[in-house]
PDB file of N, CA and C in Angstrom:
ATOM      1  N   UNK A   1     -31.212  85.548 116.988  1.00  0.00           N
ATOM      2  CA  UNK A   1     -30.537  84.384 117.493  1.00  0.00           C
ATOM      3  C   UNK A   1     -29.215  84.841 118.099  1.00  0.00           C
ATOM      4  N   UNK A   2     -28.625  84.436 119.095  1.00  0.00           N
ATOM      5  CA  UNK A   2     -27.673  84.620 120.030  1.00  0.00           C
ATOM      6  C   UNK A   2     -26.994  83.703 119.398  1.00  0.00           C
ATOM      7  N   UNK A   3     -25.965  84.169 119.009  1.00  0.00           N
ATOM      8  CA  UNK A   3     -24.337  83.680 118.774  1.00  0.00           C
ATOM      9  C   UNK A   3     -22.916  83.436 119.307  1.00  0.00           C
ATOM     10  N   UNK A   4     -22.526  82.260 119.829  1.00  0.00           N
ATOM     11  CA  UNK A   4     -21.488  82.544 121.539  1.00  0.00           C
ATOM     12  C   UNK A   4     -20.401  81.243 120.215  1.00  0.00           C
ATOM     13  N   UNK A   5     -19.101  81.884 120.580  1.00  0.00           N
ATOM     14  CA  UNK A   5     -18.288  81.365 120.624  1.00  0.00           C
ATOM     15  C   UNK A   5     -18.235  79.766 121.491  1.00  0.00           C
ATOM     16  N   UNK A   6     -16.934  78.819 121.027  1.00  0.00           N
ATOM     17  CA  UNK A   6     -16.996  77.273 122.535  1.00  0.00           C
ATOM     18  C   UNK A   6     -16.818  77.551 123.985  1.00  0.00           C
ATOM     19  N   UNK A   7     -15.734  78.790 123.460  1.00  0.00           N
ATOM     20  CA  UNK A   7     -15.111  79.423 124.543  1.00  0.00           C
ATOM     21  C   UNK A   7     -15.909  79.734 125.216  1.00  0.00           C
ATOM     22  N   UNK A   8     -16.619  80.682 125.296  1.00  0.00           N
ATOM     23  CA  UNK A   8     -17.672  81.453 125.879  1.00  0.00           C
ATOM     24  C   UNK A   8     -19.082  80.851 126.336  1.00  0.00           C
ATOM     25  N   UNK A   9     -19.220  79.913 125.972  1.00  0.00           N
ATOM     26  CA  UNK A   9     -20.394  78.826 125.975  1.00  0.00           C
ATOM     27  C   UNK A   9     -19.946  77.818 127.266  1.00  0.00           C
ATOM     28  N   UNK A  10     -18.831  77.592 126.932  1.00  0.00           N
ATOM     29  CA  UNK A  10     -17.920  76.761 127.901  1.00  0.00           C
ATOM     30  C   UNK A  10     -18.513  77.409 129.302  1.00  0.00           C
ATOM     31  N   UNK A  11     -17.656  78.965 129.042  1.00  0.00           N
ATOM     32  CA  UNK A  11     -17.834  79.841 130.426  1.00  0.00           C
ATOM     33  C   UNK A  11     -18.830  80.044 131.026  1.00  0.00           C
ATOM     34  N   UNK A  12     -20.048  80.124 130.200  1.00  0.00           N
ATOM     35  CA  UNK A  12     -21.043  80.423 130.499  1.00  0.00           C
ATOM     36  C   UNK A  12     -21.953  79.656 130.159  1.00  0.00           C
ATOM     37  N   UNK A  13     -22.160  78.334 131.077  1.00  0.00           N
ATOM     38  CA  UNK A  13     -22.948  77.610 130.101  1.00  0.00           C
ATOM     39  C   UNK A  13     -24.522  77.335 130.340  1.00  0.00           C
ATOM     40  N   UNK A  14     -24.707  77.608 132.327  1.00  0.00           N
ATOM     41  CA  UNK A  14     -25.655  78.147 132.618  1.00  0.00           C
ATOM     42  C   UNK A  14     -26.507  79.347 132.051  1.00  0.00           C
ATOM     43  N   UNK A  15     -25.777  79.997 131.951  1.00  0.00           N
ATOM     44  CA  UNK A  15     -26.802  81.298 131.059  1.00  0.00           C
ATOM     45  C   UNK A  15     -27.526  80.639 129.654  1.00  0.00           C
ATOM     46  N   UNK A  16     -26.613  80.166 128.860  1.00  0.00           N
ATOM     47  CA  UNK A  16     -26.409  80.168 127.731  1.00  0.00           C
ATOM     48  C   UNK A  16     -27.562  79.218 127.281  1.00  0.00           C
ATOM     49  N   UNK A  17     -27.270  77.611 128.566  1.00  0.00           N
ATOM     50  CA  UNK A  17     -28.707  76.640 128.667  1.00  0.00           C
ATOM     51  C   UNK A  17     -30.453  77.022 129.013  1.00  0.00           C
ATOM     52  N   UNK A  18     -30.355  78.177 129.642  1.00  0.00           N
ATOM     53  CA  UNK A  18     -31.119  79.447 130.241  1.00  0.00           C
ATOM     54  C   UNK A  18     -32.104  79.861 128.749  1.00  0.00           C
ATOM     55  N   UNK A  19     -30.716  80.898 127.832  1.00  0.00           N
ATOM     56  CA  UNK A  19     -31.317  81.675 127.195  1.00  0.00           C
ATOM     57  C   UNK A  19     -31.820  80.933 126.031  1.00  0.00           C
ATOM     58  N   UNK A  20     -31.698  79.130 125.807  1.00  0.00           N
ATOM     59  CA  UNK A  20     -31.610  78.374 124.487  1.00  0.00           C
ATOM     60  C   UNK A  20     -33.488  77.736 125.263  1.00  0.00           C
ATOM     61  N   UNK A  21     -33.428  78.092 126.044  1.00  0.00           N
ATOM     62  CA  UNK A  21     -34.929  77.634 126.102  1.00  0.00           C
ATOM     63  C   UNK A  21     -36.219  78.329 125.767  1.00  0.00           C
ATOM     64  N   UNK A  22     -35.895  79.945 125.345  1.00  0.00           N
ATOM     65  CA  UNK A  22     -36.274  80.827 124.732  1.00  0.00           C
ATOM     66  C   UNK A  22     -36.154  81.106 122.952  1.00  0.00           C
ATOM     67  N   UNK A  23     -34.813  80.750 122.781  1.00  0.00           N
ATOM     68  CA  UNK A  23     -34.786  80.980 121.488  1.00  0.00           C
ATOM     69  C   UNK A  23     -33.361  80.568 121.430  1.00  0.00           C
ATOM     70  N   UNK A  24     -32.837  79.409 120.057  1.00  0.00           N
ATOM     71  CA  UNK A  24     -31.730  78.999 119.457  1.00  0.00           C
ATOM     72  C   UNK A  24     -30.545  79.846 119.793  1.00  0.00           C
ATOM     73  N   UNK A  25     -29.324  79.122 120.330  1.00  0.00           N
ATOM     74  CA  UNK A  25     -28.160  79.561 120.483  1.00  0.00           C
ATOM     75  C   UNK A  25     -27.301  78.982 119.169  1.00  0.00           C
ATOM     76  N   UNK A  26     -27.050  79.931 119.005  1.00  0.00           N
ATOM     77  CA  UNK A  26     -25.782  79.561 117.009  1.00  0.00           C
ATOM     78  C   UNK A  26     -24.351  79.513 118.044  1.00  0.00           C
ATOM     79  N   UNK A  27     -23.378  78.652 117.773  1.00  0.00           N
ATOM     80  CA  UNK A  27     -22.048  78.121 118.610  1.00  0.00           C
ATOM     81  C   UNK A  27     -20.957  78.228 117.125  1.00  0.00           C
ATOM     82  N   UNK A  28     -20.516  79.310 117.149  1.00  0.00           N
ATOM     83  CA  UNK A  28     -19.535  79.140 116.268  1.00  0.00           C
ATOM     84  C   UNK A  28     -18.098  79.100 116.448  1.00  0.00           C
ATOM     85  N   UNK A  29     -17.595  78.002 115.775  1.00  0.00           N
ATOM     86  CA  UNK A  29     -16.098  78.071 116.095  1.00  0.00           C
ATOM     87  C   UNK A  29     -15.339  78.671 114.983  1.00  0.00           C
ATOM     88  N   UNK A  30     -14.040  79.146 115.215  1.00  0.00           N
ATOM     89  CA  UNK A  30     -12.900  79.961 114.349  1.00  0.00           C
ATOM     90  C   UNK A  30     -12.801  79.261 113.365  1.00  0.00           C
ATOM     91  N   UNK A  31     -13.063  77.911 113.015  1.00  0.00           N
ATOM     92  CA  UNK A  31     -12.941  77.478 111.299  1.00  0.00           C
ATOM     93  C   UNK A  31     -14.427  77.347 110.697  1.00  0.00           C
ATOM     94  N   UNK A  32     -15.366  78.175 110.978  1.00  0.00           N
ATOM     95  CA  UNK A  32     -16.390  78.766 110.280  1.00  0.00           C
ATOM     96  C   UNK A  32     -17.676  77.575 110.837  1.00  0.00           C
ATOM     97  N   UNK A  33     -17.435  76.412 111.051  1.00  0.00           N
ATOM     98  CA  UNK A  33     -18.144  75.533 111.328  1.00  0.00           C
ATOM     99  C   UNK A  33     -19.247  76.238 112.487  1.00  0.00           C
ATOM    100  N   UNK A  34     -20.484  75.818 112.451  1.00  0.00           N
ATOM    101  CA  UNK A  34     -21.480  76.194 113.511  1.00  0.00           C
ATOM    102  C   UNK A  34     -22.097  75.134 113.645  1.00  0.00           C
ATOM    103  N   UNK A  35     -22.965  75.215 115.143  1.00  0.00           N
ATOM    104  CA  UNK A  35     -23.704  74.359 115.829  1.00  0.00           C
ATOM    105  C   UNK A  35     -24.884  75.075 116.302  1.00  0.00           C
ATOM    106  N   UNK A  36     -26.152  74.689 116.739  1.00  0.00           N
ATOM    107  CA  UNK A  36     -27.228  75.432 117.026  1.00  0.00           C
ATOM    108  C   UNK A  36     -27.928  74.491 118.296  1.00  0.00           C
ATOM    109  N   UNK A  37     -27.986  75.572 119.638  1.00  0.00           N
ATOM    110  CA  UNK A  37     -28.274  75.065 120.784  1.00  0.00           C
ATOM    111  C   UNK A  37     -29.524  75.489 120.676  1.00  0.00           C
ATOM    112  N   UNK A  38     -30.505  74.203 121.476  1.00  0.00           N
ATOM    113  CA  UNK A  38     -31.925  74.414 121.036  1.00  0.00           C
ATOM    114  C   UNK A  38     -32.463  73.737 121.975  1.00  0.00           C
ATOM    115  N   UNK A  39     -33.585  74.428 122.698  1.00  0.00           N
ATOM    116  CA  UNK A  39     -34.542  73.447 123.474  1.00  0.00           C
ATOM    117  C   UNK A  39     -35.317  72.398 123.060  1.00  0.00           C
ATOM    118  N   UNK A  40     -35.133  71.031 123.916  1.00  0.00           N
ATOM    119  CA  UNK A  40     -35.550  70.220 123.676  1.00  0.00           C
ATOM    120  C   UNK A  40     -37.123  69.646 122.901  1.00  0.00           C
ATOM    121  N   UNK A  41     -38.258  71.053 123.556  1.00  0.00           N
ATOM    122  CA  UNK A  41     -39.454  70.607 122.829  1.00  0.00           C
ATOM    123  C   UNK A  41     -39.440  72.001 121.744  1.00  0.00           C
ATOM    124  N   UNK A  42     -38.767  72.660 121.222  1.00  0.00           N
ATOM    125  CA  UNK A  42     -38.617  73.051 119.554  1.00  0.00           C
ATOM    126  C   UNK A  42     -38.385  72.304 118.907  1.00  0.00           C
ATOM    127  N   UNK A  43     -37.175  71.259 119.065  1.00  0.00           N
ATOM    128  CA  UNK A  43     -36.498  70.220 118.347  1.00  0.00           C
ATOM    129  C   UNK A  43     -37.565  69.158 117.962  1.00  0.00           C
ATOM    130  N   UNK A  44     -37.998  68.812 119.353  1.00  0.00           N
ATOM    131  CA  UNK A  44     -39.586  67.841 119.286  1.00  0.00           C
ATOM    132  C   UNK A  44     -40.162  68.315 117.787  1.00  0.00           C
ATOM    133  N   UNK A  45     -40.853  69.741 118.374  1.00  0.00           N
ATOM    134  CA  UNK A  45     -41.635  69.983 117.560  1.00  0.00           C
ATOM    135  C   UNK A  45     -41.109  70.285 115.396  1.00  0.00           C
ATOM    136  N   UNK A  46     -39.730  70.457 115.765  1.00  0.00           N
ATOM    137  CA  UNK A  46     -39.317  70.611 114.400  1.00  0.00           C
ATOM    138  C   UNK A  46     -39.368  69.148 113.675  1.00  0.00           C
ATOM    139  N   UNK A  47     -39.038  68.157 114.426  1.00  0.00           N
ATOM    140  CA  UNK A  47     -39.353  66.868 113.734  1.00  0.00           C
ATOM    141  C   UNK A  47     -40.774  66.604 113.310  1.00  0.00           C
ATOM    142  N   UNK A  48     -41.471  66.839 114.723  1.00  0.00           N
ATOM    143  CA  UNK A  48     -43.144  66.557 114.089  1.00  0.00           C
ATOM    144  C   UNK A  48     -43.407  67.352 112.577  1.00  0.00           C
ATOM    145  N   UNK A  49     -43.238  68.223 112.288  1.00  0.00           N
ATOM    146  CA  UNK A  49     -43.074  69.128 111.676  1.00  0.00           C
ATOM    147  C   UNK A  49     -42.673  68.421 109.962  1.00  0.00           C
ATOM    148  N   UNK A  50     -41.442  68.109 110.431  1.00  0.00           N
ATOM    149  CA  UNK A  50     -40.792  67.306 109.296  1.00  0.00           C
ATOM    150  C   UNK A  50     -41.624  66.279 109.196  1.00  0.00           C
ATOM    151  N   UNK A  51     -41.882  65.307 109.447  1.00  0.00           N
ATOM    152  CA  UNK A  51     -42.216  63.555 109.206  1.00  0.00           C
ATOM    153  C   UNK A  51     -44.157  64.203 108.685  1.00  0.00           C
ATOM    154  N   UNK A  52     -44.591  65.438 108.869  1.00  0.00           N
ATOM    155  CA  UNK A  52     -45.811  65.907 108.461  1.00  0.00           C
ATOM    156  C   UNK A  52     -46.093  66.160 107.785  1.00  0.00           C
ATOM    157  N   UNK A  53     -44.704  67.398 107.209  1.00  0.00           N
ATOM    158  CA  UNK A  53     -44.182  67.594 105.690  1.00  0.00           C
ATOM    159  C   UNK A  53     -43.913  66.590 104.540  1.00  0.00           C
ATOM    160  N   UNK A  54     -42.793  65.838 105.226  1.00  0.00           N
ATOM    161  CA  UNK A  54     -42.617  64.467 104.570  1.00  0.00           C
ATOM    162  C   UNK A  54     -44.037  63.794 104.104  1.00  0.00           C
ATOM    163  N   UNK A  55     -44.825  63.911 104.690  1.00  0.00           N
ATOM    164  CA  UNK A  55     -45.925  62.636 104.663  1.00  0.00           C
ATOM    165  C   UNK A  55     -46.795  63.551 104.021  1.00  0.00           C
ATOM    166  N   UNK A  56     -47.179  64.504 103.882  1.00  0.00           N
ATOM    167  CA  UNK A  56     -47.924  65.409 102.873  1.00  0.00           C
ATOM    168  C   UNK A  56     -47.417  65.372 101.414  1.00  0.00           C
ATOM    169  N   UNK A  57     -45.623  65.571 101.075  1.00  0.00           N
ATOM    170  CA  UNK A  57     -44.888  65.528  99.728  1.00  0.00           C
ATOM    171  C   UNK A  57     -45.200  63.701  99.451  1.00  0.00           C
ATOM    172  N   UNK A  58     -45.222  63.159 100.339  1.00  0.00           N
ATOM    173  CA  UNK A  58     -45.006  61.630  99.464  1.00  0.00           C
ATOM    174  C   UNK A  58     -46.649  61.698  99.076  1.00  0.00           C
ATOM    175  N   UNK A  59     -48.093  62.004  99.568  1.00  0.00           N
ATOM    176  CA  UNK A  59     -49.019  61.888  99.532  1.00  0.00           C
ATOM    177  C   UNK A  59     -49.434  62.610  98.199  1.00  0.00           C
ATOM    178  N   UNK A  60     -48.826  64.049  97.992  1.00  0.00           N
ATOM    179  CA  UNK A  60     -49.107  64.828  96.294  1.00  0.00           C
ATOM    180  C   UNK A  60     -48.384  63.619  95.712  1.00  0.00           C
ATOM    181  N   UNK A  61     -47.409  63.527  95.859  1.00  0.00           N
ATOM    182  CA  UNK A  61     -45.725  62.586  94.933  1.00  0.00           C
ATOM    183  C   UNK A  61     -47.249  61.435  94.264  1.00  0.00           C
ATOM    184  N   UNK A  62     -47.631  60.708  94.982  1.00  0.00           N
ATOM    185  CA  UNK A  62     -48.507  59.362  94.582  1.00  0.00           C
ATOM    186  C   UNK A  62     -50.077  59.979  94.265  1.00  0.00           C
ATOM    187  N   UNK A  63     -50.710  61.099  94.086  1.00  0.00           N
ATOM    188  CA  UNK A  63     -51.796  61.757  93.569  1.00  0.00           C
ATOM    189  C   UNK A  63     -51.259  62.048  92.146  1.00  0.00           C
ATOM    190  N   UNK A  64     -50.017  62.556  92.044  1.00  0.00           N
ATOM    191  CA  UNK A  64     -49.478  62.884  90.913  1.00  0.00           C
ATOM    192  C   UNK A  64     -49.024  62.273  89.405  1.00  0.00           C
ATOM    193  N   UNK A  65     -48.237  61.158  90.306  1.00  0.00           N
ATOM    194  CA  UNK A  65     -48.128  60.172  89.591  1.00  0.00           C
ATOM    195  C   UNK A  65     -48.728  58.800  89.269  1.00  0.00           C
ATOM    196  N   UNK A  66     -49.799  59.295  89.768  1.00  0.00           N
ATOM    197  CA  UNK A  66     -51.698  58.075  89.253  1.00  0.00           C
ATOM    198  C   UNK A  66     -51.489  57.126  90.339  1.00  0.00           C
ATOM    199  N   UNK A  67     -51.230  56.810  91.628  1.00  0.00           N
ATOM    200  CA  UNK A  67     -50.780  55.365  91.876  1.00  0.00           C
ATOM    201  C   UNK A  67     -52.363  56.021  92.559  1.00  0.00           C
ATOM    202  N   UNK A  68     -52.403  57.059  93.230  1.00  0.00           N
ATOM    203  CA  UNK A  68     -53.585  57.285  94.172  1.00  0.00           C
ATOM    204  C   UNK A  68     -54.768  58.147  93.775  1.00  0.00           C
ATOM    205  N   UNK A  69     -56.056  58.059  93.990  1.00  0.00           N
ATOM    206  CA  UNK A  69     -56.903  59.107  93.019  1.00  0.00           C
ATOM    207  C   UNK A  69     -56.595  59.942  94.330  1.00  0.00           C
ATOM    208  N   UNK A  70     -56.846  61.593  94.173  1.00  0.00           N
ATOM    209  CA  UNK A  70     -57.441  62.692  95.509  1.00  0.00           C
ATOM    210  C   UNK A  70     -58.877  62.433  95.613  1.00  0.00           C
ATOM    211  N   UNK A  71     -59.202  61.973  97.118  1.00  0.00           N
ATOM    212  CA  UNK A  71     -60.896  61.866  97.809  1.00  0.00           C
ATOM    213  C   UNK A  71     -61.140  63.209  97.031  1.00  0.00           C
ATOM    214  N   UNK A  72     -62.134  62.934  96.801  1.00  0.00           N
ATOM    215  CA  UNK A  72     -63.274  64.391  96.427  1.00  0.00           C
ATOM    216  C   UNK A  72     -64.905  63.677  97.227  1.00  0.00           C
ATOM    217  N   UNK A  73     -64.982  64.870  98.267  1.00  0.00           N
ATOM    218  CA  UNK A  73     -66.584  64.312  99.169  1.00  0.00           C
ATOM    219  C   UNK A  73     -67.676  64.097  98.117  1.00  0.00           C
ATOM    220  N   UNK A  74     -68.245  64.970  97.231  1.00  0.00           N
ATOM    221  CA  UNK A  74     -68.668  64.540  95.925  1.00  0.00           C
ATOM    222  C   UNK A  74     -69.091  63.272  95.431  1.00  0.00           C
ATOM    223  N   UNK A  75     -67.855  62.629  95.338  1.00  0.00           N
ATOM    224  CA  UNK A  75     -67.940  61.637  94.371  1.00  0.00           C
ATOM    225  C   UNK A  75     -68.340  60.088  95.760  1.00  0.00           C
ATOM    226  N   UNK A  76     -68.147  60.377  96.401  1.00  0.00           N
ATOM    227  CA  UNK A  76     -68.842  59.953  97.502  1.00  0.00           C
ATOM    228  C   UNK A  76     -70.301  59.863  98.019  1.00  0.00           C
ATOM    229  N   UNK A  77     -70.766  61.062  97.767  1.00  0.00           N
ATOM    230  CA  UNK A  77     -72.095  60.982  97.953  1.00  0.00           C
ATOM    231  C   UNK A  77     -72.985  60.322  96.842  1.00  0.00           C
ATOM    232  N   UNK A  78     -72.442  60.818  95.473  1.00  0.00           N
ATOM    233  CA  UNK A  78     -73.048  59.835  93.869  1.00  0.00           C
ATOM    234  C   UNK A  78     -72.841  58.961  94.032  1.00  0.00           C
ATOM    235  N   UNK A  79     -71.526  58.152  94.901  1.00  0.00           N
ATOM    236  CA  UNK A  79     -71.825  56.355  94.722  1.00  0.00           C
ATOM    237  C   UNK A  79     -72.721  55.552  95.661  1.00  0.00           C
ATOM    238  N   UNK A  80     -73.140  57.059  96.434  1.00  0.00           N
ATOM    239  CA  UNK A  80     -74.251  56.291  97.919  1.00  0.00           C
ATOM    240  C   UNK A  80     -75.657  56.367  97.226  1.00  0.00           C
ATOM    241  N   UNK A  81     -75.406  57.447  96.445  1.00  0.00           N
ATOM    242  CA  UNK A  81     -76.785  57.515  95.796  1.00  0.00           C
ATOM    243  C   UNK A  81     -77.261  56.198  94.947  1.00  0.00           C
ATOM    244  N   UNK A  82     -76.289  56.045  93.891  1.00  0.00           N
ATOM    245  CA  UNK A  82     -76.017  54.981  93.472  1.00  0.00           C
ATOM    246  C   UNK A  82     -76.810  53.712  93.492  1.00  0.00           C
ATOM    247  N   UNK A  83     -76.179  53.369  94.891  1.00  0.00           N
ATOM    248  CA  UNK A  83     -75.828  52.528  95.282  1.00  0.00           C
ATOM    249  C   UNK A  83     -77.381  52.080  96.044  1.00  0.00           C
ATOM    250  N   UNK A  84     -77.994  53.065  96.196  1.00  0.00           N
ATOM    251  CA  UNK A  84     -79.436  53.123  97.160  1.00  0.00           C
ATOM    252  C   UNK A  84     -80.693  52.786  96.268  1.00  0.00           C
ATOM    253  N   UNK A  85     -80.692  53.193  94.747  1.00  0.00           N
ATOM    254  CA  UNK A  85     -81.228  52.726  94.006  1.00  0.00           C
ATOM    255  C   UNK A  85     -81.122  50.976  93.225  1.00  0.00           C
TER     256      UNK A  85
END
């Protein structure tokens, strides 16, 4: 990851918009604080990403704690059977 000062980002900001479409620019300023320049469809894709994650942890979270049984294909086919007799 490429690391540019405001200053320098400032100066160069064509390059800098250039090289962030390849891979994250880190923007650090002199009181330690940082910022991270990033192309628009990484960012896309880091959210999809998240809300996928998210929605997988809440999905164990409620398997776990009984509210939801886990499908098993199995137990699916015994209630067709079942169900045919």
């Amino acid at each position: 990851m490429n690391v540019a000062t405001p200053k320098k980002l400032r100066a160069e900001l064509k390059d800098y918009l250039d090289m962030a479409q390849n891979e994250p620019i880190r923007i650090q300023r002199r009181s330690g604080s940082s910022f991270i320049l990033l192309n628009e469809n990484t960012y896309a894709e880091m959210q999809n990403e998240i809300a996928s994650l998210q929605r997988r942890l809440l999905g164990m979270s409620e398997i776990l704690s009984g509210k939801i049984k886990e499908y098993k294909p199995e137990h699916d086919i015994k209630t067709k059977k079942k169900n045919r007799k």
